[in-house]
N, C-alpha and C. Protein backbone atom coordinates (compact mmCIF):
# COMPACT_ATOMS: atom_id res chain seq x y z
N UNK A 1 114.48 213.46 189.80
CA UNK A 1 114.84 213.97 191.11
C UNK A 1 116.05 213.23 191.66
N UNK A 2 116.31 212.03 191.51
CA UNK A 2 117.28 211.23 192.35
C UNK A 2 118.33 211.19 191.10
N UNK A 3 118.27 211.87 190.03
CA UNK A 3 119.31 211.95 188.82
C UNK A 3 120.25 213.52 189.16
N UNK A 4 119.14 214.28 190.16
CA UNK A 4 119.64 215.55 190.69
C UNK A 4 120.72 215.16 191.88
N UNK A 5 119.89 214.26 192.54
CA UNK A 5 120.45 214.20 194.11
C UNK A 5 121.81 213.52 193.91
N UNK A 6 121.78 212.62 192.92
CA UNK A 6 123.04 211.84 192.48
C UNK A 6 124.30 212.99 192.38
N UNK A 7 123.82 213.98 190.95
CA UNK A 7 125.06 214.78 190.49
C UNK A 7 125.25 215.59 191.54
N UNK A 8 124.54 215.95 192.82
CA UNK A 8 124.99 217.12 193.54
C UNK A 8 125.52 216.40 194.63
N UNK A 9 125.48 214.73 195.21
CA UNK A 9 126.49 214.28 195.93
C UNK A 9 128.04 213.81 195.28
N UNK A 10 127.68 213.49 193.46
CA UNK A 10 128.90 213.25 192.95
C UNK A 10 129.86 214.86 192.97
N UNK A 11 129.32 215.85 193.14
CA UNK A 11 129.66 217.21 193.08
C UNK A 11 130.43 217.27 194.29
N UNK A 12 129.73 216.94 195.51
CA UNK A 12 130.12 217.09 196.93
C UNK A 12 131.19 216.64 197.20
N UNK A 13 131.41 214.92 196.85
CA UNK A 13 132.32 214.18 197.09
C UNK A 13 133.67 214.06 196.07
N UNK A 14 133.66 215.06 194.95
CA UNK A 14 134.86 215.71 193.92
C UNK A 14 135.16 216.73 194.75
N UNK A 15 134.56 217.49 195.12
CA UNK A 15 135.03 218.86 195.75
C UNK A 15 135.92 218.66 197.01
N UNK A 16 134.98 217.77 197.64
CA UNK A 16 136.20 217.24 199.09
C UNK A 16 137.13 216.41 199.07
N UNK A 17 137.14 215.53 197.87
CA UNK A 17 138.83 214.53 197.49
C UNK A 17 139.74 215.83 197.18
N UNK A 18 138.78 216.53 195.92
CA UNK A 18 139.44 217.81 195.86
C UNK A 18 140.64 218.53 196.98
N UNK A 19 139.76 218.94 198.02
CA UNK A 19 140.15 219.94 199.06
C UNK A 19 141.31 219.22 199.73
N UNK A 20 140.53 217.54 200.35
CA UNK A 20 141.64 216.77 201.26
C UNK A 20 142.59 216.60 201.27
N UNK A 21 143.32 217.02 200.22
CA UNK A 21 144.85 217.12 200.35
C UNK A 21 145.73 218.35 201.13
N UNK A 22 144.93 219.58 200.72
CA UNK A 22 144.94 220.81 201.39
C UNK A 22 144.84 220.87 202.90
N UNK A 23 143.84 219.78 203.17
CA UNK A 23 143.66 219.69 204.91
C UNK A 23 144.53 218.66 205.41
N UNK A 24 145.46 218.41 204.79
CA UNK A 24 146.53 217.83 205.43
C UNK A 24 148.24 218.53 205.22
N UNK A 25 148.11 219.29 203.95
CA UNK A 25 149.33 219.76 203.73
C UNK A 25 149.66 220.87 204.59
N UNK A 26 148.21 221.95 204.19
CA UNK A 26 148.17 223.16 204.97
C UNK A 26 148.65 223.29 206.16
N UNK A 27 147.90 222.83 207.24
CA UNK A 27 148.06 222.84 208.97
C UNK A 27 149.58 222.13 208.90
N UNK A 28 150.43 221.04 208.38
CA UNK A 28 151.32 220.27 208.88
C UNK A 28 152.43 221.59 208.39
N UNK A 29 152.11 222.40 207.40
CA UNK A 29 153.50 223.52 206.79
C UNK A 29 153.12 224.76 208.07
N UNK A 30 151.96 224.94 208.31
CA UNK A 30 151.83 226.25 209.21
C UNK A 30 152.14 225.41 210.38
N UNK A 31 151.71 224.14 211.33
CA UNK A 31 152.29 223.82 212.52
C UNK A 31 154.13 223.58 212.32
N UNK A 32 154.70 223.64 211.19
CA UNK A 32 155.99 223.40 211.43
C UNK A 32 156.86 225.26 211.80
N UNK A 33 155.84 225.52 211.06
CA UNK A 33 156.65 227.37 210.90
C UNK A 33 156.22 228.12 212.46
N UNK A 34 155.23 227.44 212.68
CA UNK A 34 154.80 227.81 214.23
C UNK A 34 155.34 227.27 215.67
N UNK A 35 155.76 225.91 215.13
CA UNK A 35 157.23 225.32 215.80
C UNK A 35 158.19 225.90 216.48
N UNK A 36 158.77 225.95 214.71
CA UNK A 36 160.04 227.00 214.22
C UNK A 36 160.05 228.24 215.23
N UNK A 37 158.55 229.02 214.68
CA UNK A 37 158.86 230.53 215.50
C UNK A 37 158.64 230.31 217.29
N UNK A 38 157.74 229.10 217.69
CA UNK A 38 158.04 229.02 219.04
C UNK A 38 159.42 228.91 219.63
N UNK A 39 159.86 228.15 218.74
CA UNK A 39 161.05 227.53 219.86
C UNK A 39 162.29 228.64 219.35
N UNK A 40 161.83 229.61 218.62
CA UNK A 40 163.23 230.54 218.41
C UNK A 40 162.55 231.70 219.51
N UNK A 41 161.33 231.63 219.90
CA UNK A 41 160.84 232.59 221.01
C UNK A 41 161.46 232.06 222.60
N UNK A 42 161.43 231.25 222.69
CA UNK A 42 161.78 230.63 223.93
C UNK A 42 163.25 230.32 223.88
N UNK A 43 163.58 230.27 222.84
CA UNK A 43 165.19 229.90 223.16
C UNK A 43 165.95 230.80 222.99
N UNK A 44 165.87 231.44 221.88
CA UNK A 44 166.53 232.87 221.34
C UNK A 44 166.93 233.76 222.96
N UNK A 45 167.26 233.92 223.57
CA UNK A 45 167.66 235.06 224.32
C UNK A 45 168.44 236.31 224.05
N UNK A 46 168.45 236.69 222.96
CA UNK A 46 169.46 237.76 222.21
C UNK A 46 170.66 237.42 222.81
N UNK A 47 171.18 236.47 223.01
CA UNK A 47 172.78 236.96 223.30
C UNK A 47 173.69 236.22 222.60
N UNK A 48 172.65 235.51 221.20
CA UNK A 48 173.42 235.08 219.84
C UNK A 48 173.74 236.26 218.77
N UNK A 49 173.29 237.47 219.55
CA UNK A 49 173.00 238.46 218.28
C UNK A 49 174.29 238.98 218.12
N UNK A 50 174.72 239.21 216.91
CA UNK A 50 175.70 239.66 216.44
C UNK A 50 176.65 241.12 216.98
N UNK A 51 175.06 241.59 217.34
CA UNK A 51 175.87 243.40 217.99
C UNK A 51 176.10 242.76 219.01
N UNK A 52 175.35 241.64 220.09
CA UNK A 52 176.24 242.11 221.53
C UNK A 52 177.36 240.86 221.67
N UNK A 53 177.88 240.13 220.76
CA UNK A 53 179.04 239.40 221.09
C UNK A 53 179.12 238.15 221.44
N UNK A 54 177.51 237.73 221.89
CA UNK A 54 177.86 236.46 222.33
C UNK A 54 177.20 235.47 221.84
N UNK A 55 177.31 234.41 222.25
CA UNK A 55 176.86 233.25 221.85
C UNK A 55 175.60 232.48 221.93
N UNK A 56 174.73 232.71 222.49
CA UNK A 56 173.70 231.96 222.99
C UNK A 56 172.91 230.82 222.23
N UNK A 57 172.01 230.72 222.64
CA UNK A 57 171.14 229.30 222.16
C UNK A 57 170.66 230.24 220.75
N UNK A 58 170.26 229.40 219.85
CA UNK A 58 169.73 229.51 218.61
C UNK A 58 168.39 228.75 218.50
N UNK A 59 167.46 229.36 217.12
CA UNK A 59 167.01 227.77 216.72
C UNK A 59 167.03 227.14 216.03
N UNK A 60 168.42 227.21 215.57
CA UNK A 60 168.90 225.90 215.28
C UNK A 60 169.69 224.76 216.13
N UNK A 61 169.64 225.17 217.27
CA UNK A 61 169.82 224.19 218.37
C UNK A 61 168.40 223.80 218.73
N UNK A 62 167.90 224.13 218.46
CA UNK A 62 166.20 223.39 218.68
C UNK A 62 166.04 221.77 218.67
N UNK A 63 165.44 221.23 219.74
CA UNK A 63 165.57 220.06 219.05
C UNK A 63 164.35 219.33 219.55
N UNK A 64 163.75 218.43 219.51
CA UNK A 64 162.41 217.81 219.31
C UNK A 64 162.17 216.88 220.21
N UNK A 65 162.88 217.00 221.23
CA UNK A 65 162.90 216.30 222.08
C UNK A 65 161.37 215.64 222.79
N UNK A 66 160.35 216.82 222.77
CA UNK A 66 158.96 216.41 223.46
C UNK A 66 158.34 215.29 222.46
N UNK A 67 158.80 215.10 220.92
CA UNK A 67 157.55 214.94 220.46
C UNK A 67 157.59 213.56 220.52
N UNK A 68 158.50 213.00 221.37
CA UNK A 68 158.58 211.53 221.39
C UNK A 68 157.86 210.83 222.36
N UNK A 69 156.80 212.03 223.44
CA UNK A 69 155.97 211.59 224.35
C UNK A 69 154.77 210.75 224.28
N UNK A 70 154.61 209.81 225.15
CA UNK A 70 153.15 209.33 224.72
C UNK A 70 152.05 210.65 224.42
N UNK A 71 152.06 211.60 225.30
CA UNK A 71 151.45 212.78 225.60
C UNK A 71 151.77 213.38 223.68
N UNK A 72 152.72 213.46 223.24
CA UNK A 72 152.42 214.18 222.23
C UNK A 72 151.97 213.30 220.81
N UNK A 73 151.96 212.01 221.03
CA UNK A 73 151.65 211.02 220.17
C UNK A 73 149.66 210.85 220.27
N UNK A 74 149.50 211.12 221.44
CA UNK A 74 147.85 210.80 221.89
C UNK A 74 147.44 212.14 221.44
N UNK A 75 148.00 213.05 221.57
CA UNK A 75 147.32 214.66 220.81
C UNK A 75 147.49 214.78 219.40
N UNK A 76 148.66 214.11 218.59
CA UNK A 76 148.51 214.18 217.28
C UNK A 76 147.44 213.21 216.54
N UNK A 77 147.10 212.31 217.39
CA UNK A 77 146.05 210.88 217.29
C UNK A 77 144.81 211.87 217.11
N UNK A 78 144.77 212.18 218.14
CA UNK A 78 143.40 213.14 218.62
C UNK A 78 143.20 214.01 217.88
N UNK A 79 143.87 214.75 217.36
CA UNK A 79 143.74 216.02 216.29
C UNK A 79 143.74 215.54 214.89
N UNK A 80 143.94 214.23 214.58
CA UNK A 80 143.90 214.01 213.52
C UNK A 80 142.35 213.08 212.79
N UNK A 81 142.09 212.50 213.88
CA UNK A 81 140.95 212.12 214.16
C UNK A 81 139.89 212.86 214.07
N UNK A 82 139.91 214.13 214.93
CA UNK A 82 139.17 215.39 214.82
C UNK A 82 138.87 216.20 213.58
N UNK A 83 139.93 216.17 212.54
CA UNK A 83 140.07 217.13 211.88
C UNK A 83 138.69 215.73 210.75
N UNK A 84 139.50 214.98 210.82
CA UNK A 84 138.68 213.89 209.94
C UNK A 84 137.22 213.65 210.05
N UNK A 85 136.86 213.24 211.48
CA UNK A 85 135.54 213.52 211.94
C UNK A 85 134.92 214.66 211.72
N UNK A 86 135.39 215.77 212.06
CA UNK A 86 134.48 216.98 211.72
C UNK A 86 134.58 217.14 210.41
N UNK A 87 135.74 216.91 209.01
CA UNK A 87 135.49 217.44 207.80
C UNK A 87 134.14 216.43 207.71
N UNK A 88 134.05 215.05 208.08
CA UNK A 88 133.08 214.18 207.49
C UNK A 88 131.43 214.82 208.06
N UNK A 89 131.61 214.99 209.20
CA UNK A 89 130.36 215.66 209.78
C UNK A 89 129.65 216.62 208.85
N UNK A 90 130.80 217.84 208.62
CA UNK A 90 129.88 219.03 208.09
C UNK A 90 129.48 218.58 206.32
N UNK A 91 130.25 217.52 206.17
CA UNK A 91 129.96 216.75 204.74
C UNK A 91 128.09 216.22 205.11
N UNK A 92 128.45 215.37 205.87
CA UNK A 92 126.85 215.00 206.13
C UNK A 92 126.03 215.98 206.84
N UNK A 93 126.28 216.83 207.40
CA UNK A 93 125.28 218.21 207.50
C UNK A 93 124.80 218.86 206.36
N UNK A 94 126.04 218.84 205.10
CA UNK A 94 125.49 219.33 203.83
C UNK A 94 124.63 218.37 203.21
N UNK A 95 124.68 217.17 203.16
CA UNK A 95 123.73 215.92 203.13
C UNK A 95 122.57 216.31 202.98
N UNK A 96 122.45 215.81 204.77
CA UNK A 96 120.99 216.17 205.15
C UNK A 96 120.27 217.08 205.14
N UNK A 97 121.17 218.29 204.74
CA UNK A 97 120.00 219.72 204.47
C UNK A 97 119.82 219.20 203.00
N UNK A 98 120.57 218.80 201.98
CA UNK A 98 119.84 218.61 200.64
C UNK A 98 118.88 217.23 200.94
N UNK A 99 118.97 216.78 201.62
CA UNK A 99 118.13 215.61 201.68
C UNK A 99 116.60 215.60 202.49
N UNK A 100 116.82 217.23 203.55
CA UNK A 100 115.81 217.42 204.02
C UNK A 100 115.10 218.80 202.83
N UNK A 101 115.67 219.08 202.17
CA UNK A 101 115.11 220.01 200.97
C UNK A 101 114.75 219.25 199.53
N UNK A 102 115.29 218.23 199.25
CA UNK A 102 114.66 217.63 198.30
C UNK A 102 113.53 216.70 198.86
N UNK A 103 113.28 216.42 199.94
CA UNK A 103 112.65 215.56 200.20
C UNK A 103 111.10 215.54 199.72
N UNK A 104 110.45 216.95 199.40
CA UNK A 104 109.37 216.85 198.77
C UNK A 104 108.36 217.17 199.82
N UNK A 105 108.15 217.11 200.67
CA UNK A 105 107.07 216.62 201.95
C UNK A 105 106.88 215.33 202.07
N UNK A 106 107.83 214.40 201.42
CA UNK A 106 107.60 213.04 202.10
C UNK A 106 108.28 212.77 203.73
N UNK A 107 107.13 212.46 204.30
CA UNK A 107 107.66 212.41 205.72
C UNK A 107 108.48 211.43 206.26
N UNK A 108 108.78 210.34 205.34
CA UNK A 108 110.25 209.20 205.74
C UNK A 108 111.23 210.42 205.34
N UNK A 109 111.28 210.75 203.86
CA UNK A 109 112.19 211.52 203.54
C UNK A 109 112.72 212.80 204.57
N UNK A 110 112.24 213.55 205.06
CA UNK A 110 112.09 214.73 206.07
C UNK A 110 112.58 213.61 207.09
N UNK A 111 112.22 212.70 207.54
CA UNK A 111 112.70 212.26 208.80
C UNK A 111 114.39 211.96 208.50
N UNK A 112 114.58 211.15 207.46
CA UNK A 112 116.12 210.78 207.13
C UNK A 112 116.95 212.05 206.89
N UNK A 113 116.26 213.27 206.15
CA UNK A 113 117.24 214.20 206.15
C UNK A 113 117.69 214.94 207.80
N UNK A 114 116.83 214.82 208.90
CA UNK A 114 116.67 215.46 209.85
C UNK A 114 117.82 214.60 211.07
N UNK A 115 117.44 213.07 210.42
CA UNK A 115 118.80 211.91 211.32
C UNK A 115 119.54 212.33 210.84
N UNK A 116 119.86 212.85 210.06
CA UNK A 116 121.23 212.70 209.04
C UNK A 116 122.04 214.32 209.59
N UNK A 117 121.35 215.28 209.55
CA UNK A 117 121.49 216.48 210.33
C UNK A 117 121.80 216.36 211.94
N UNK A 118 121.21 215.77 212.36
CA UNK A 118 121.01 215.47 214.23
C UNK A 118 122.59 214.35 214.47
N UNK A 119 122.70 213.65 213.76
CA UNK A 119 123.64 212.77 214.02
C UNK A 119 124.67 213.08 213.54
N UNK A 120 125.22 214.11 212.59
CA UNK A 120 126.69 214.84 212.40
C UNK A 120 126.74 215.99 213.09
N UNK A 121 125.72 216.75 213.93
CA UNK A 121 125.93 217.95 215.02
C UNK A 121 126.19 216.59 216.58
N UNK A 122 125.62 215.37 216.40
CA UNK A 122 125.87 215.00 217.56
C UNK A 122 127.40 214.45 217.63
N UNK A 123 127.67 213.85 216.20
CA UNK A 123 129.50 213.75 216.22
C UNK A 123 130.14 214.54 216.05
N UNK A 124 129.77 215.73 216.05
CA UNK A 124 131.13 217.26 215.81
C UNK A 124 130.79 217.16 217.49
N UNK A 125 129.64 217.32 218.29
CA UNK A 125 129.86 217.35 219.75
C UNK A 125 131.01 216.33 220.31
N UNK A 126 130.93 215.24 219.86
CA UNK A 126 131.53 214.24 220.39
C UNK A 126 133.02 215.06 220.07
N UNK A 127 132.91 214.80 219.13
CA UNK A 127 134.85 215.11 218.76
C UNK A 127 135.52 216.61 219.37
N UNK A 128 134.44 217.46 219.71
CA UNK A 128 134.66 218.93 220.72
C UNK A 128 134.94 218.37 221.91
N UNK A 129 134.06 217.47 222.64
CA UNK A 129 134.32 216.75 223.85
C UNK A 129 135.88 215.90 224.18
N UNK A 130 135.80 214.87 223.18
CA UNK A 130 136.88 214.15 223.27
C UNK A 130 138.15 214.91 222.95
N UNK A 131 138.51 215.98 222.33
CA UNK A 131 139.65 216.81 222.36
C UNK A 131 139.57 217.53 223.60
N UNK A 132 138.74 218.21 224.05
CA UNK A 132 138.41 218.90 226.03
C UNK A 132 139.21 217.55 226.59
N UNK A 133 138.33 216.33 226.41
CA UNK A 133 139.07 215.19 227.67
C UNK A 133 140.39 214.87 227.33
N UNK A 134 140.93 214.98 225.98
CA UNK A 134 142.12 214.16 226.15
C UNK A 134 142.94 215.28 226.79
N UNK A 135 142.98 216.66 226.04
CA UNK A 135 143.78 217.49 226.72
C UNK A 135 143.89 217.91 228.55
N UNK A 136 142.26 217.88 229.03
CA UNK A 136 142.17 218.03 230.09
C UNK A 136 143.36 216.56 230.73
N UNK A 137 143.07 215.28 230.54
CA UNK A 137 143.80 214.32 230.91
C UNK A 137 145.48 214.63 230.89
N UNK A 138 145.66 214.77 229.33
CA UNK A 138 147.52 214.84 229.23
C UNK A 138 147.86 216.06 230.21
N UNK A 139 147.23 217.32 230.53
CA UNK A 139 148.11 218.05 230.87
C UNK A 139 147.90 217.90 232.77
N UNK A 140 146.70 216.89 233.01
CA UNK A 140 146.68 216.43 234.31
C UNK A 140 147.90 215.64 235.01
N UNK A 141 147.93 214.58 234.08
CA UNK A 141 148.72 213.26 233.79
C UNK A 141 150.34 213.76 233.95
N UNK A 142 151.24 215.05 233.10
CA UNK A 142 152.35 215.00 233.04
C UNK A 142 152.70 216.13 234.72
């Protein structure tokens, strides 16, 4: 039984070194292209466009000026934190359901799989919360 429980956490923890690279490459290529298309939404005013003659802002005049804020340094903190905390959470949610399903009817066992469940829904709460407060704060604050 614990020769099972072994290969299906060595399984768990290949699959998510696996993935973790993906959850960092992914979001940082789609938040840059989402950037990109913001700030050509807001700046663009068509009057760079070629049919009507003139010149206007581009985005390639874009420039990055916000991200040097404490405000945008404490939200990339925060989101990165988040993303980490919750992949680890739903890791130990998958845990404790195999740990509350192998457990047999032993009732220590059933109890540890059930902490183990209760205490990664209580840190995905936390980390839902603490992204509400920081944002509620920064956009109080500026």
């Amino acid at each position: 039984m614990k020769a099972i429980l072994k290969k299906i956490t060595a399984s768990i923890v290949t699959a998510v070194l696996m993935l973790l690279p993906a959850t960092v490459v992914i979001p940082s290529v789609a938040h840059a292209e989402i950037a990109d298309n913001v700030c050509r939404g807001v700046l663009d005013t068509g009057a760079g466009d070629p049919s009507s003659g003139g010149s206007g802002t581009t985005a390639d005049d874009c420039t990055e000026e916000g991200d040097q804020t404490f405000a945008s340094l404490a939200k990339k903190i925060i989101n990165v934190f988040s993303i980490v905390v919750g992949a680890v959470s739903v890791i130990m949610i998958i845990i404790g359901g195999f740990r509350y399903i192998i457990s047999g009817g032993d009732s220590n066992a059933v109890t540890g799989g059930k902490n183990t469940i209760l205490y990664a829904i209580v840190g995905l709460v936390i980390v839902l919360f603490a992204q509400v407060i920081v944002r509620f704060v920064l956009t109080n604050v500026q």
